[in-house]
Protein backbone atom coordinates (compact mmCIF):
# COMPACT_ATOMS: atom_id res chain seq x y z
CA UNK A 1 -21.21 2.75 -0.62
CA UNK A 2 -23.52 4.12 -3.09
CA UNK A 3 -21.62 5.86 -6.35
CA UNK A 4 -24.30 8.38 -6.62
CA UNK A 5 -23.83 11.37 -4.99
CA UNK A 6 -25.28 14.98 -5.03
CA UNK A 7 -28.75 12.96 -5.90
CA UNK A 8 -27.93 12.36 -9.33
CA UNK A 9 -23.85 12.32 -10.12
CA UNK A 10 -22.52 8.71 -10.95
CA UNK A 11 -19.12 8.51 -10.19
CA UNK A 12 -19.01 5.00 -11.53
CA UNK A 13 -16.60 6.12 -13.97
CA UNK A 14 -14.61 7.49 -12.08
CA UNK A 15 -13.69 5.06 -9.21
CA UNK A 16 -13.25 2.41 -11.93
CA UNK A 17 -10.56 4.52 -13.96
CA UNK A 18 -9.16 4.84 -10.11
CA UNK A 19 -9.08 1.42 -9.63
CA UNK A 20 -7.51 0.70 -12.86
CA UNK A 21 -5.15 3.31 -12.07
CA UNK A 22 -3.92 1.82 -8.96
CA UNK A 23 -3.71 -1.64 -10.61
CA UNK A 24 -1.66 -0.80 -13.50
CA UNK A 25 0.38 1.45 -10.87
CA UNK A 26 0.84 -1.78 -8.86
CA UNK A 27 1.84 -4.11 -12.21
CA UNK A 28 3.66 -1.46 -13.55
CA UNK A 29 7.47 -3.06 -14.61
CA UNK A 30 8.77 -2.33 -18.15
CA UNK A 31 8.45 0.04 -20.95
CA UNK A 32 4.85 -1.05 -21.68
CA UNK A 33 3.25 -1.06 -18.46
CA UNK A 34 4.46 2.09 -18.00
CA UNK A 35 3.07 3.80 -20.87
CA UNK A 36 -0.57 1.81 -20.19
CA UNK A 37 -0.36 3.35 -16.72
CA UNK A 38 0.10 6.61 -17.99
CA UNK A 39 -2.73 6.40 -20.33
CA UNK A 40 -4.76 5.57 -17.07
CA UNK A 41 -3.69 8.95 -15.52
CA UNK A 42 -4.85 10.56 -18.34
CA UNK A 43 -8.09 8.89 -18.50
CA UNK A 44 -8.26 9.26 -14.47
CA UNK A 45 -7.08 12.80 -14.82
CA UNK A 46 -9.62 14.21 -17.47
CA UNK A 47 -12.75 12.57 -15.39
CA UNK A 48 -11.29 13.89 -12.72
CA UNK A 49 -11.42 17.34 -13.39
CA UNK A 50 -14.72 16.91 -15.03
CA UNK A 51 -16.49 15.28 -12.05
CA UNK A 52 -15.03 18.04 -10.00
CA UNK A 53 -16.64 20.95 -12.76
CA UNK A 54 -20.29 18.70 -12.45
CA UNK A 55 -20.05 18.98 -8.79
CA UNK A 56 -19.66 22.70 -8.61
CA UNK A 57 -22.14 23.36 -11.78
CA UNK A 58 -24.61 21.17 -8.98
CA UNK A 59 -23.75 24.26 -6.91
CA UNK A 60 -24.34 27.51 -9.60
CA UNK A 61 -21.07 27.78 -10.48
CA UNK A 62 -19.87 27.44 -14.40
CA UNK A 63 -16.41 26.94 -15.00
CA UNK A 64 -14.99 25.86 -18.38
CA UNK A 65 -11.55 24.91 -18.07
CA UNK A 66 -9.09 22.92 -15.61
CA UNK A 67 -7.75 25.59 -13.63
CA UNK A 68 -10.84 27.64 -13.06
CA UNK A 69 -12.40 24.62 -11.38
CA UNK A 70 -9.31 23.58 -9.56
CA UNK A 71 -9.10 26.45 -7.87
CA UNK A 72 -13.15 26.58 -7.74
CA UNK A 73 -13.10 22.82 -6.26
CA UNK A 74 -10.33 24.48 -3.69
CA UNK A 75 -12.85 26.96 -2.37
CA UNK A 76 -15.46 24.35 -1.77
CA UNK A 77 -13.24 21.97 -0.32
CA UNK A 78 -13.35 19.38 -3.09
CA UNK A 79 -9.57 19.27 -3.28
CA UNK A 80 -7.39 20.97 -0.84
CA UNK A 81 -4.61 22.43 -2.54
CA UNK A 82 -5.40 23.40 -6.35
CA UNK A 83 -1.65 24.01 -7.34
CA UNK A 84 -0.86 20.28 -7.20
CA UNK A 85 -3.62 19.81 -9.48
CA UNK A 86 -1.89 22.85 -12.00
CA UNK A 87 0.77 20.63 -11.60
CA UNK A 88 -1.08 17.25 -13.39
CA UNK A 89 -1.98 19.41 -16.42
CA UNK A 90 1.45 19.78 -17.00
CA UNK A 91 2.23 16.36 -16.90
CA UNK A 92 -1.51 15.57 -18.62
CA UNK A 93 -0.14 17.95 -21.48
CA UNK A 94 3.68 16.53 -21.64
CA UNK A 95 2.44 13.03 -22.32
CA UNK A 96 -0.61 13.98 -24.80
CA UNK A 97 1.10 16.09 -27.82
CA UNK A 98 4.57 13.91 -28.01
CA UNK A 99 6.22 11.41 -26.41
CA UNK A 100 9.78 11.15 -25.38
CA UNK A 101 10.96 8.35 -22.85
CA UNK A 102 12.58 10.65 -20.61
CA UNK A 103 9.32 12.94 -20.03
CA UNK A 104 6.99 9.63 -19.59
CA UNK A 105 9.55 8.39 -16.87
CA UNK A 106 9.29 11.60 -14.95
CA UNK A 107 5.62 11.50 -15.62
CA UNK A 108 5.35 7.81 -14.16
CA UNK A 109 7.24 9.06 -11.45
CA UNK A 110 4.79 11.16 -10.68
CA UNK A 111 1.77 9.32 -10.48
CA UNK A 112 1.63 8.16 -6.92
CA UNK A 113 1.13 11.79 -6.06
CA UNK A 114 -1.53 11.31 -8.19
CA UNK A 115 -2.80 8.61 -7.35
CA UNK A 116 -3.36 10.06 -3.91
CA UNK A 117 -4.74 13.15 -4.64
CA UNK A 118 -7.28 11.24 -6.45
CA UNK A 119 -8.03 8.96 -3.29
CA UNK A 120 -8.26 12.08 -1.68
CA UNK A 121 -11.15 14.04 -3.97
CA UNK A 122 -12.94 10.02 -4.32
CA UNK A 123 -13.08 10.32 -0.70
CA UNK A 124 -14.32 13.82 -0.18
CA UNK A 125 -16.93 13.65 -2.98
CA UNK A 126 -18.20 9.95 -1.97
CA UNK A 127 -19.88 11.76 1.22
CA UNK A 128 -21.50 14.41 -0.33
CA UNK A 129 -25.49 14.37 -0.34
């Protein structure tokens, strides 16, 4: 399948951080894989949300921060539920400004939930035209 989509969006990026993403979550074992897996979500996570604000910019709407175009990406059935994505910026912002061992576990913990809702938006997004 073609990684073009709305005539002129490469998601490229994007399905390779999600396929890095799901191999690091795979590998994952001790201290160091873990951290290298987070630092895929957050790679996964910002493209994510920025894919999702090209999309609806495609469509005449501007939005200029995560939550505007989660719940924007909501409306237009991009994503389905915009609260779970509220949810990642929390855990995007826990592991960016300091790190403690006990908030990256329950940040690793969480990326499988990730992980799908990315799957998820890749495979709403990839049939767009």
């Amino acid at each position: 399948m073609s990684n073009l989509i709305l005539d002129d969006i490469d998601i490229t990026p994007l399905t390779k951080a999600k396929s890095k993403l799901d191999e690091a979550l795979s590998k994952a074992i001790d201290w160091l894989d873990k951290t290298g897996t987070i630092q895929c979500f957050e790679y996964s996570y910002e493209l994510s949300w920025k894919f999702m604000k090209k999309i609806l910019y495609k469509k005449g709407l501007d939005y200029r921060n995560p939550k505007d175009v989660f719940r924007a990406a909501a409306q237009n059935n991009l994503i389905v539920d915009p609260e779970i994505w509220f949810h990642f910026i929390d855990l995007r912002n826990a592991t960016s400004h300091t790190y403690d061992d006990k908030k990256a576990d329950e940040v690793f913990n969480e990326l499988p939930r990730f992980q799908l809702e990315l799957n998820n938006f890749l495979d709403t997004i990839q049939k767009l035209k």
